[in-house]
N, C-alpha and C. Protein backbone atom coordinates (compact mmCIF):
# COMPACT_ATOMS: atom_id res chain seq x y z
N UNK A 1 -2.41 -6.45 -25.84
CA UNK A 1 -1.75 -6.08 -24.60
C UNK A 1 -1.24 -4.65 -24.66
N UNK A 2 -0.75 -4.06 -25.65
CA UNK A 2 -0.68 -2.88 -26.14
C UNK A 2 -1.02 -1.90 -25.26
N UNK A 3 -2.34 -2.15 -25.23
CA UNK A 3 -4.06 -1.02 -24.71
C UNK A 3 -3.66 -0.90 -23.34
N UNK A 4 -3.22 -2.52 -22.38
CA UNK A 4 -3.14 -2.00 -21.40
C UNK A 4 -1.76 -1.02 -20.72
N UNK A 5 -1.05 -1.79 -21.43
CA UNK A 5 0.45 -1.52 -21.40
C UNK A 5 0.77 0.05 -21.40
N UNK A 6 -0.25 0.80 -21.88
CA UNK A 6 -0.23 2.15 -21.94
C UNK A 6 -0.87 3.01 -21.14
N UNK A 7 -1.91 2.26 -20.27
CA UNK A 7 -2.17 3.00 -19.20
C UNK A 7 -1.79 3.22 -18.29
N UNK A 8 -2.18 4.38 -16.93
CA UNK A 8 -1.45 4.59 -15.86
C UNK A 8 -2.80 3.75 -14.79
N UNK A 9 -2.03 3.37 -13.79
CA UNK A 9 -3.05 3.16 -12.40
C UNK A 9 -3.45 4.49 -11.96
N UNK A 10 -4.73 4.29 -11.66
CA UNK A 10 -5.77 5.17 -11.03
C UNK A 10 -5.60 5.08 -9.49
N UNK A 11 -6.04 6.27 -8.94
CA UNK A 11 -5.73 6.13 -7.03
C UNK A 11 -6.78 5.04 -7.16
N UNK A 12 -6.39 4.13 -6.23
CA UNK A 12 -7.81 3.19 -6.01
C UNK A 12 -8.20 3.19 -4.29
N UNK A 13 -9.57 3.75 -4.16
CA UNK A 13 -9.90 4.03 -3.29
C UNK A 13 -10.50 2.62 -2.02
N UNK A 14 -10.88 3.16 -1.06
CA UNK A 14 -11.86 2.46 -0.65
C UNK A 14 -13.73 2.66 -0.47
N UNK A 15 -14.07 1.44 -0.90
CA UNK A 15 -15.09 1.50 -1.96
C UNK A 15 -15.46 1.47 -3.46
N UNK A 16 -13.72 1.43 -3.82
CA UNK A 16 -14.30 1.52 -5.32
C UNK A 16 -14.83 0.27 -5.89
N UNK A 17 -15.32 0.26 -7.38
CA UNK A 17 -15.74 -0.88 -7.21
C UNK A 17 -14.99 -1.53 -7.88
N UNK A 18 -15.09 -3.23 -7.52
CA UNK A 18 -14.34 -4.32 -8.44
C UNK A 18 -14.76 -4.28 -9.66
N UNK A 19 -14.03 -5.47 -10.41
CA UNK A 19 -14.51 -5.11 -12.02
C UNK A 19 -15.34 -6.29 -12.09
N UNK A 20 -16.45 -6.07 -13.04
CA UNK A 20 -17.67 -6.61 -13.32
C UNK A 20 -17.10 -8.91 -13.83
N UNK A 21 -17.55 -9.33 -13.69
CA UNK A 21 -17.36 -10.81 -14.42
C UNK A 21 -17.63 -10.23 -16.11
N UNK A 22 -17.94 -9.46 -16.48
CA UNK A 22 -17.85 -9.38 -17.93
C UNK A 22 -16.78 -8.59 -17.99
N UNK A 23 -16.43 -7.48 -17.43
CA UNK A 23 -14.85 -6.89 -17.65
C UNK A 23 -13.91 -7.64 -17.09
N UNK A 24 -13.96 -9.11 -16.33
CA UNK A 24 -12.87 -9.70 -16.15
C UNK A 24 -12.63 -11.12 -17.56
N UNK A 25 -13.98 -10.87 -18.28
CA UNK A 25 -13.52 -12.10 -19.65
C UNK A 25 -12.66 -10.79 -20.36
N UNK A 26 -13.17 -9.62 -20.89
CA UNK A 26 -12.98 -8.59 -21.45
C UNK A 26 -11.36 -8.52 -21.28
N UNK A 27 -10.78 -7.92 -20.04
CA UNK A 27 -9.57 -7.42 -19.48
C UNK A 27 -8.37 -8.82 -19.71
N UNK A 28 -9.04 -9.92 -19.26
CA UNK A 28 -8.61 -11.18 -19.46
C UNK A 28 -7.85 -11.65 -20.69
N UNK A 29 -8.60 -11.06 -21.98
CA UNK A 29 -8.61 -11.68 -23.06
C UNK A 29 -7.03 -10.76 -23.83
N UNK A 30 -6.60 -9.26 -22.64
CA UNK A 30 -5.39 -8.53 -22.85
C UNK A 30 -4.35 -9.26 -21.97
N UNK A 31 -4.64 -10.14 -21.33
CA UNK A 31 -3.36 -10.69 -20.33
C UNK A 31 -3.46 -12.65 -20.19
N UNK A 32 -4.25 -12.98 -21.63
CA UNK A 32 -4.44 -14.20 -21.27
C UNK A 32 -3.79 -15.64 -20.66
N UNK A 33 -2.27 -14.83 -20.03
CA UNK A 33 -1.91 -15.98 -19.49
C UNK A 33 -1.43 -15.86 -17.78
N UNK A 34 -2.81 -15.09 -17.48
CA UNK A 34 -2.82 -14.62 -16.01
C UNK A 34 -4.31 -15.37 -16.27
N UNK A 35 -4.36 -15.78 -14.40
CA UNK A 35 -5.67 -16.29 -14.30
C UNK A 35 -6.33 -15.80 -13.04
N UNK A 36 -7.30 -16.04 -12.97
CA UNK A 36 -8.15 -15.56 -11.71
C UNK A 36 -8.41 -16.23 -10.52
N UNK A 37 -7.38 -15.89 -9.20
CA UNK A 37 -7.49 -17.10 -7.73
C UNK A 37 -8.01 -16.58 -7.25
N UNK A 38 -8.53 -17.66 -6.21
CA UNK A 38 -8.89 -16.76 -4.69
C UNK A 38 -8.43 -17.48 -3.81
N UNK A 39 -7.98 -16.31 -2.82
CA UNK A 39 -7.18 -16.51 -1.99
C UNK A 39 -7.72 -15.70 -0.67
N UNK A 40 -7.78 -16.63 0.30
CA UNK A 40 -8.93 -16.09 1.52
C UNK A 40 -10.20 -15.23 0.79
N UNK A 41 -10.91 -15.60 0.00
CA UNK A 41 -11.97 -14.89 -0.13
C UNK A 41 -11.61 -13.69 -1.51
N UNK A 42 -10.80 -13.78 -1.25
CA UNK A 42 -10.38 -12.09 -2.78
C UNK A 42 -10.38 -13.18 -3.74
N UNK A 43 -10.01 -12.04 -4.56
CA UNK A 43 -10.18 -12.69 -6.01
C UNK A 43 -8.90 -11.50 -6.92
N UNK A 44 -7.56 -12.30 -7.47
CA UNK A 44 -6.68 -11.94 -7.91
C UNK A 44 -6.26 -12.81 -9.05
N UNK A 45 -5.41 -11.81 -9.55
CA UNK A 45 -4.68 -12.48 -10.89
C UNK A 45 -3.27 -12.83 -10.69
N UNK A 46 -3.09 -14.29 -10.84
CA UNK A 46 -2.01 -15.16 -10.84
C UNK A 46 -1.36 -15.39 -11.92
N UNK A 47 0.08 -15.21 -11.97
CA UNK A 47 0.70 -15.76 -12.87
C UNK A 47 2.40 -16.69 -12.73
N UNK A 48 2.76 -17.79 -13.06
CA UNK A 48 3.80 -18.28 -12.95
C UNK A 48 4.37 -18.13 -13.79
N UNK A 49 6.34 -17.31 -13.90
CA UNK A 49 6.83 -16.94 -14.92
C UNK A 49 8.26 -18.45 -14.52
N UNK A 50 8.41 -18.91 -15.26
CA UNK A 50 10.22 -20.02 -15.58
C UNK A 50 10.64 -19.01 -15.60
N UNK A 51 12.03 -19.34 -14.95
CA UNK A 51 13.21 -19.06 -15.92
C UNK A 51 14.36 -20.73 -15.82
N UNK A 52 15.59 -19.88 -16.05
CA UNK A 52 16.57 -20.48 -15.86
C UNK A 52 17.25 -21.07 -14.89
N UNK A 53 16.98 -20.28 -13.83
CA UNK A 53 18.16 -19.95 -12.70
C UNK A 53 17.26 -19.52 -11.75
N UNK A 54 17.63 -19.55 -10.58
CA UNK A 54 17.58 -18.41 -9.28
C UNK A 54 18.23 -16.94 -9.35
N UNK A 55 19.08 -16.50 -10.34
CA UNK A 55 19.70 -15.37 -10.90
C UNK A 55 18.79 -14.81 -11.55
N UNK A 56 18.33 -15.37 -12.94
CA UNK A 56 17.19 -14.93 -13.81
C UNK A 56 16.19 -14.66 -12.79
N UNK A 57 15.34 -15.17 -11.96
CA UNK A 57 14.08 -15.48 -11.06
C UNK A 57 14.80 -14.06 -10.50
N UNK A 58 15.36 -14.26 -9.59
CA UNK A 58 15.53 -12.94 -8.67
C UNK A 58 15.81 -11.75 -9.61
N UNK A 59 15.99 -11.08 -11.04
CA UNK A 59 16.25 -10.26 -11.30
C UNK A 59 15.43 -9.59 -12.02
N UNK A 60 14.22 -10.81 -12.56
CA UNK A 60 13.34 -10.60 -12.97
C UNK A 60 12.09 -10.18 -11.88
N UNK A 61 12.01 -10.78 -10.30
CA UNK A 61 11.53 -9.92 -9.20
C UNK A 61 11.75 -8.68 -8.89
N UNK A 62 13.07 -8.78 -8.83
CA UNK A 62 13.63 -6.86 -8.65
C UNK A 62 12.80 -5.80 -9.96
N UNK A 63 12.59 -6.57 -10.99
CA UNK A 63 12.12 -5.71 -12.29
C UNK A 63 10.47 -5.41 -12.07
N UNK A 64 9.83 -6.60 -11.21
CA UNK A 64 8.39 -6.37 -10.96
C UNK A 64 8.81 -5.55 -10.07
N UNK A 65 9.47 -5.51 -8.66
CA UNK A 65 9.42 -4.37 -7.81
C UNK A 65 9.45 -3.14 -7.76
N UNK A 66 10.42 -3.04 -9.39
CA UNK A 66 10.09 -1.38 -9.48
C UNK A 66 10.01 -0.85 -10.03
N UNK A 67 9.10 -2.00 -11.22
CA UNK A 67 7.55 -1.41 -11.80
C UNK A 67 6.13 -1.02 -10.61
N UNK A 68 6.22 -2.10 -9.75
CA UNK A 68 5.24 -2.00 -8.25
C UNK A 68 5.39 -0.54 -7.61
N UNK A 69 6.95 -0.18 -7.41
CA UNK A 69 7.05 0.97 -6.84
C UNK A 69 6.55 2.64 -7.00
N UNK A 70 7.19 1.86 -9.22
CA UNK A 70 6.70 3.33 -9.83
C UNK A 70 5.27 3.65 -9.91
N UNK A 71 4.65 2.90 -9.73
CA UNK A 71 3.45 2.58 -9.85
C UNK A 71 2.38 2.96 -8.58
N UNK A 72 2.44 2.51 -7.55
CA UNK A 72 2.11 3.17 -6.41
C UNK A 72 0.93 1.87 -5.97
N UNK A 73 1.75 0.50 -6.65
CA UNK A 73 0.62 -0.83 -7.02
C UNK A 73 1.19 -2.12 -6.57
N UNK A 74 1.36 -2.44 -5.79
CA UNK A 74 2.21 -3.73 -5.09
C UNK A 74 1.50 -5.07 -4.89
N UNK A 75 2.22 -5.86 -5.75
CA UNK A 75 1.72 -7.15 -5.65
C UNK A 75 2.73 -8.44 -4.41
N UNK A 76 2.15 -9.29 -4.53
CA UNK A 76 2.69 -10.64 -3.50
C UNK A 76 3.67 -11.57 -4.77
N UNK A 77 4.65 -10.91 -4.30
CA UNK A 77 5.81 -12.08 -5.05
C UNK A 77 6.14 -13.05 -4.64
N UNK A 78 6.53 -14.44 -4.93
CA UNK A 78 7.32 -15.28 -4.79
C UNK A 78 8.30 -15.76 -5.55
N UNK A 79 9.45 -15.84 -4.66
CA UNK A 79 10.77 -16.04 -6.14
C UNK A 79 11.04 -17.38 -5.60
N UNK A 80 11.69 -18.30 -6.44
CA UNK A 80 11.98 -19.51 -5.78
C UNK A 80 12.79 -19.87 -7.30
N UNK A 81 13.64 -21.15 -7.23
CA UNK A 81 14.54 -21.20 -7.79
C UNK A 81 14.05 -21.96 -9.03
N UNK A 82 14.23 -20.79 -10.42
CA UNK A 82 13.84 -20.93 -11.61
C UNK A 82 12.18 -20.61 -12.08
N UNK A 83 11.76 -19.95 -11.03
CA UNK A 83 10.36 -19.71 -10.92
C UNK A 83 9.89 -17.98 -10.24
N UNK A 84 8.85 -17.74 -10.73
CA UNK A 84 8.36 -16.52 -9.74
C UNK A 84 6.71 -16.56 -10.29
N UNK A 85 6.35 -16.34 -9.11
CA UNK A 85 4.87 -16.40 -8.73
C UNK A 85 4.57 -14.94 -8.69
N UNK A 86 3.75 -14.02 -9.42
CA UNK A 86 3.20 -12.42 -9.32
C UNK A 86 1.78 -13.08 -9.11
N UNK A 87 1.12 -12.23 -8.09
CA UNK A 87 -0.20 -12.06 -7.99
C UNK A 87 -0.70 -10.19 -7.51
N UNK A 88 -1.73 -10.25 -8.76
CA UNK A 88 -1.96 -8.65 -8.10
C UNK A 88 -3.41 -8.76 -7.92
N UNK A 89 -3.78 -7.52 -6.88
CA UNK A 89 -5.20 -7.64 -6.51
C UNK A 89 -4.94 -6.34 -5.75
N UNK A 90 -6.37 -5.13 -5.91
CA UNK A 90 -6.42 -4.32 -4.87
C UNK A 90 -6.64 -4.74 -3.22
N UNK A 91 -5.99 -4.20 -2.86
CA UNK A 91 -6.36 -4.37 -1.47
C UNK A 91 -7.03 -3.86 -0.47
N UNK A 92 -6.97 -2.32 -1.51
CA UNK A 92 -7.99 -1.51 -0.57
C UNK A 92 -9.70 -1.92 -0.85
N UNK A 93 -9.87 -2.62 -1.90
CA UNK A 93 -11.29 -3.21 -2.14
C UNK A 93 -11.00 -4.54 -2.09
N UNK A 94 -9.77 -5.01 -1.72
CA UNK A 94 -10.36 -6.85 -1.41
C UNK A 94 -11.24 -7.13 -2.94
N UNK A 95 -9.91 -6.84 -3.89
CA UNK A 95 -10.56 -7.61 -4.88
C UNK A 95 -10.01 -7.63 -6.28
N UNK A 96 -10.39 -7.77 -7.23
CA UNK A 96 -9.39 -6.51 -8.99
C UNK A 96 -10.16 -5.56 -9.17
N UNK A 97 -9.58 -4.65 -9.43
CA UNK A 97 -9.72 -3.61 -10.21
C UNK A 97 -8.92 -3.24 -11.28
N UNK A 98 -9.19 -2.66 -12.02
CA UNK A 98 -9.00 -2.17 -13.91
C UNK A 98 -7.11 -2.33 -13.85
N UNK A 99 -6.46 -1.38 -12.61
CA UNK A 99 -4.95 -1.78 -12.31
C UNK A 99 -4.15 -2.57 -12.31
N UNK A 100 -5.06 -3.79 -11.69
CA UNK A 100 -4.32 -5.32 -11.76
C UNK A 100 -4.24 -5.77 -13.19
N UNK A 101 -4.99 -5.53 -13.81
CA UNK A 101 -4.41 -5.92 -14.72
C UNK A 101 -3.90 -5.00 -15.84
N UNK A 102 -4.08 -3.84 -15.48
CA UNK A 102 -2.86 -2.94 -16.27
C UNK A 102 -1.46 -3.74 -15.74
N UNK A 103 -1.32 -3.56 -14.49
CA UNK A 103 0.08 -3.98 -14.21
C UNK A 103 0.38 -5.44 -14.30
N UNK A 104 -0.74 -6.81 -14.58
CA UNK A 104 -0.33 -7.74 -15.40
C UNK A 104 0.02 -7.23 -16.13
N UNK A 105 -0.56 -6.32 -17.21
CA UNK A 105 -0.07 -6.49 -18.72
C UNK A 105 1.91 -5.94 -18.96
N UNK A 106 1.39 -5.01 -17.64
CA UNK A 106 3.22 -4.27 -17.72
C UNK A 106 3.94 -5.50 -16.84
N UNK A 107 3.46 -6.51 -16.23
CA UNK A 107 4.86 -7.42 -15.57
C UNK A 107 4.91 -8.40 -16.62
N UNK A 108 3.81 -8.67 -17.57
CA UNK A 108 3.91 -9.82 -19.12
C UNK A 108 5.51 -8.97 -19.82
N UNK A 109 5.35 -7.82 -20.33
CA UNK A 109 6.14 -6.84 -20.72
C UNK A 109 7.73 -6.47 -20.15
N UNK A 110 8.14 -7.17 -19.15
CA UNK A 110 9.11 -7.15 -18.14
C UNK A 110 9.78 -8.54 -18.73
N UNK A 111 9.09 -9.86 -18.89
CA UNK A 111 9.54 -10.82 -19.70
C UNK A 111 10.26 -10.54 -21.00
């Protein structure tokens, strides 16, 4: 997780391309406890984090938000009590790219 943890997000355009089914076992195998949904048709990386509380949950959201912010990379949160749901996916390609899961590896790292 290291590898990804150290990179920056790239502008991601429209048109660029998604990442290959062999760079998603590849990329996968740095964030293995994110998985791959689809949701209306895209295809994103899901992850459910516990905690304790609705305190823990919400403070640990605020910590994805602004990693999301610094980042210029915004994912679909859900906080709910003792739980938070991160899913990231480009949006300008309706799909992953190499980012999503850089910034899995930096919201694993936020834990």
């Amino acid at each position: 997780m290291a590898g990804l943890t150290a990179e920056t997000c790239e502008a991601c355009r429209v048109g660029a391309p998604t990442v290959t089914e062999e760079e998603m076992q590849t990329l996968g195998q740095e964030v293995p406890e994110w998985k791959v949904v689809e949701v209306d048709g895209v295809k994103q990386l899901e992850r459910q984090f516990k905690f304790d509380n609705f305190v823990a949950a919400l403070a640990f959201t605020n910590r994805v938000g602004e990693l999301a912010e610094s980042a210029g990379h915004h994912p679909a949160i859900l906080t709910e009590w003792g739980k938070v749901t991160v899913n990231w996916w480009s949006h300008k390609i309706r799909g992953l790219h190499r980012n999503d899961y850089i910034m899995a590896a930096k919201t694993d790292a936020l834990v």
